[in-house]
C-alpha atoms as a PDB file:
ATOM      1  CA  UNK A   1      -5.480   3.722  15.374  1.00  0.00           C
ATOM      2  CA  UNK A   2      -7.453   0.944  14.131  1.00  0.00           C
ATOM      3  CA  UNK A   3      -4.751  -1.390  12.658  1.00  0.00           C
ATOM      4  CA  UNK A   4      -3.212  -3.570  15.843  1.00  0.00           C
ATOM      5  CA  UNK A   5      -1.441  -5.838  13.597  1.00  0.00           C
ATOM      6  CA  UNK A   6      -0.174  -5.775  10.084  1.00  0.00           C
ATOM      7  CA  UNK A   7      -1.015  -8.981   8.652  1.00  0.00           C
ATOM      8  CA  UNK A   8       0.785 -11.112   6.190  1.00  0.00           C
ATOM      9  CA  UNK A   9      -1.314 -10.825   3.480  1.00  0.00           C
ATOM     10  CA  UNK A  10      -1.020  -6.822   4.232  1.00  0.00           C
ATOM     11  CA  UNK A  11       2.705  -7.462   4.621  1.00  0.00           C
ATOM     12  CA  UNK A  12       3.289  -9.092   1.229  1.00  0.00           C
ATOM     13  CA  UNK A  13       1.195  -6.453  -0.778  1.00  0.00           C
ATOM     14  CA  UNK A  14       2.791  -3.768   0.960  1.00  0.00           C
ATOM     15  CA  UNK A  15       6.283  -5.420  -0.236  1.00  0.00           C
ATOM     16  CA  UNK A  16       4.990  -6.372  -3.554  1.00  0.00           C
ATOM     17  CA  UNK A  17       4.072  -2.611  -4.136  1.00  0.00           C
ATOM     18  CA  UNK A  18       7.624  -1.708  -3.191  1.00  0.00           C
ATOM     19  CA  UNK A  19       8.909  -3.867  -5.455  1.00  0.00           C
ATOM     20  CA  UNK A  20      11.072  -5.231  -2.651  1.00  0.00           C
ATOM     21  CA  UNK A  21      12.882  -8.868  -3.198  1.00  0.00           C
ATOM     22  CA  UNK A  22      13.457 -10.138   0.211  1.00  0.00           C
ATOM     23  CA  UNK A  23      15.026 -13.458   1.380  1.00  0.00           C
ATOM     24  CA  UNK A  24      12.690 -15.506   3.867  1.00  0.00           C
ATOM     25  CA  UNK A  25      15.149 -14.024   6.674  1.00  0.00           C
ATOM     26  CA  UNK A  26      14.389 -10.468   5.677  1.00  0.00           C
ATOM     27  CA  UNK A  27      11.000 -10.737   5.103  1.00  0.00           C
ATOM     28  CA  UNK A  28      10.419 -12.377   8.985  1.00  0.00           C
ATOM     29  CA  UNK A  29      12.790  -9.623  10.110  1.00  0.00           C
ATOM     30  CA  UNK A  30      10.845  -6.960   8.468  1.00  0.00           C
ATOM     31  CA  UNK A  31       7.362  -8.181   9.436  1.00  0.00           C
ATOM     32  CA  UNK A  32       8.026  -8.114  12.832  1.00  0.00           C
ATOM     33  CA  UNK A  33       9.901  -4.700  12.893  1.00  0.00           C
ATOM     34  CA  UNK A  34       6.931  -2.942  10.840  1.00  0.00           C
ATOM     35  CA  UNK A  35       4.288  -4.668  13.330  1.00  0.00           C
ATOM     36  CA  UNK A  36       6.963  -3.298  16.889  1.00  0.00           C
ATOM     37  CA  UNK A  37       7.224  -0.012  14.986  1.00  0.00           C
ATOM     38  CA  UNK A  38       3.080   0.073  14.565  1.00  0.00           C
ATOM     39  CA  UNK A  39       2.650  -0.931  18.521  1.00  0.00           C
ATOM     40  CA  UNK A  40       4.959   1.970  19.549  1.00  0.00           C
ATOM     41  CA  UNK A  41       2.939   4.523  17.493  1.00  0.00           C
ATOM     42  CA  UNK A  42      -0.187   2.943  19.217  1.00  0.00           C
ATOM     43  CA  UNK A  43       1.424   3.095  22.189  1.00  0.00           C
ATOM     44  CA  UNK A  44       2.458   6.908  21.783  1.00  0.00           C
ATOM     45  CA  UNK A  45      -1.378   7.914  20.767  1.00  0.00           C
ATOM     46  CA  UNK A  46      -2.429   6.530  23.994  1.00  0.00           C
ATOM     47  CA  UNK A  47      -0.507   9.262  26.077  1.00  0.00           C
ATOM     48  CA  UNK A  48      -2.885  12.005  27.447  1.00  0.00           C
ATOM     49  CA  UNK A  49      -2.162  15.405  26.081  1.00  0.00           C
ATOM     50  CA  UNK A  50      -3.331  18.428  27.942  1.00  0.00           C
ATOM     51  CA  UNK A  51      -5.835  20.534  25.966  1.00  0.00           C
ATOM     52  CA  UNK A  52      -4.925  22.969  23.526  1.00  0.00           C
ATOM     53  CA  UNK A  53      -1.271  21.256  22.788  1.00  0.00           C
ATOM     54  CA  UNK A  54      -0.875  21.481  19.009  1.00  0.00           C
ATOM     55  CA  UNK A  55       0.789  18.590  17.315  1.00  0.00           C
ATOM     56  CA  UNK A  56       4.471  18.887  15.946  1.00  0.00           C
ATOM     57  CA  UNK A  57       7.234  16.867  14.732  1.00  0.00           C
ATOM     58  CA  UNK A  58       9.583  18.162  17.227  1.00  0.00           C
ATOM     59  CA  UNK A  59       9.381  20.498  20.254  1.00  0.00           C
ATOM     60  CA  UNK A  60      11.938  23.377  19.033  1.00  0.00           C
ATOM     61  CA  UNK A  61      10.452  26.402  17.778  1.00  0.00           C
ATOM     62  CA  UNK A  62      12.191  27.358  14.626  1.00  0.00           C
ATOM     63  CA  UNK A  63      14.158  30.383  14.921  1.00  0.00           C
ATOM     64  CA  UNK A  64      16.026  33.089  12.408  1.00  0.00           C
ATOM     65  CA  UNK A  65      14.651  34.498   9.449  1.00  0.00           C
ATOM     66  CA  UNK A  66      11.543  32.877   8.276  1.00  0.00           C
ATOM     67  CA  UNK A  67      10.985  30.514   5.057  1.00  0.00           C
ATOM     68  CA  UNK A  68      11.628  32.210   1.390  1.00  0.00           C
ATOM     69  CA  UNK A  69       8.131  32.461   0.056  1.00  0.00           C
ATOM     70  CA  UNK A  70       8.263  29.445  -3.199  1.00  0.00           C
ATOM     71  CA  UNK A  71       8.163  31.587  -6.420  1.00  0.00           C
ATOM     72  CA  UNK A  72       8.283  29.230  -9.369  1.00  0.00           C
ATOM     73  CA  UNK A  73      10.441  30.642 -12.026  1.00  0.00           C
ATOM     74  CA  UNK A  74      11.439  28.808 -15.490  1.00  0.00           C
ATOM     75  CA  UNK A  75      14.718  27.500 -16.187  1.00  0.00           C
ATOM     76  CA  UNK A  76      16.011  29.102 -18.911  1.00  0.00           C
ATOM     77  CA  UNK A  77      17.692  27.166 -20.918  1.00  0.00           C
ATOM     78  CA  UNK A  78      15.633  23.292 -20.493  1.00  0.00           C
ATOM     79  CA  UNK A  79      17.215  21.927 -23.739  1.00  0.00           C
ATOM     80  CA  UNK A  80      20.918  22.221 -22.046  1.00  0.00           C
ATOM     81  CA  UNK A  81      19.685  19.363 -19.118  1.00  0.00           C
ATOM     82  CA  UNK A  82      17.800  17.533 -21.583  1.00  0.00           C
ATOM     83  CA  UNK A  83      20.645  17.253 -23.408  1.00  0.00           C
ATOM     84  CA  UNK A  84      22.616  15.610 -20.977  1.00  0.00           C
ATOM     85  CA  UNK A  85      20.140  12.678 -20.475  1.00  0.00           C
ATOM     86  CA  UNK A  86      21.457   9.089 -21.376  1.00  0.00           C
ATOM     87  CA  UNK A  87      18.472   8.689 -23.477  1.00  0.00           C
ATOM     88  CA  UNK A  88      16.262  11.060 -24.820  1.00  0.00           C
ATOM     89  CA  UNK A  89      12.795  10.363 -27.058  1.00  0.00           C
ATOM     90  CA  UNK A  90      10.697  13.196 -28.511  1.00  0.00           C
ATOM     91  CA  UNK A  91      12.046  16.154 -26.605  1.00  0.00           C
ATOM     92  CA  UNK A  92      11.653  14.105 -22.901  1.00  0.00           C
ATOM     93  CA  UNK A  93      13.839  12.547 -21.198  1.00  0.00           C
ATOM     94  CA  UNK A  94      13.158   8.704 -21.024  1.00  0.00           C
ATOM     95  CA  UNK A  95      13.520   6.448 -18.162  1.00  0.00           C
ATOM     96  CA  UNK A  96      13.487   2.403 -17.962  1.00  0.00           C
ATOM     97  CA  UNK A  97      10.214   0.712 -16.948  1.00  0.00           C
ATOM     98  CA  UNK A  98       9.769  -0.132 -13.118  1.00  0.00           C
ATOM     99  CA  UNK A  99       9.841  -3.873 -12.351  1.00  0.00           C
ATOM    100  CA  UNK A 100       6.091  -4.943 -11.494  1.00  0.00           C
ATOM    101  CA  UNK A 101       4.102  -1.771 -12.823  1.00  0.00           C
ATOM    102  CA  UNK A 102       1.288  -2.308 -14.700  1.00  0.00           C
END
């Protein structure tokens, strides 16, 4: 990893794109955790792996019948859930605007 440290400029973009409002509390809390959290996953890339170990996100192998092949298939009837949107403009459902995006 290249990052050792987030900084607080990185910090307060990162927080500012999330659209988070933090008190000063939360925001030292959070700083601190994201920055422990980035030291353990440097931390856990410095462990040697023997060659030929494959990464995963757990060490179970999956077992029982294997994943349903996706098969995208139209819903019918789309007017009956538009319909049942609080708002609806020209056919589409509409949604308020998020805080901050430009």
């Amino acid at each position: 990893m290249t990052t050792k440290r987030i900084s607080p400029e990185l910090f307060e973009k990162l927080v500012s794109l999330a659209a988070l409002e933090l008190t000063t509390e939360e925001s030292t809390y959070l700083f601190e955790e994201m920055n422990h959290q980035l030291a353990s996953v440097e931390a856990l890339s410095q462990i040697p792996l023997p060659e030929g170990v494959e990464p995963s996100l757990h060490g179970l192998e999956p077992t029982g019948s294997p994943a349903r092949v996706d098969q995208w298939q139209p819903f019918p009837n789309p007017e009956a859930i538009i319909a049942l949107a609080p708002e609806i403009e020209d056919g589409m459902i509409t949604v308020p605007d998020v805080k901050g995006a430009k």
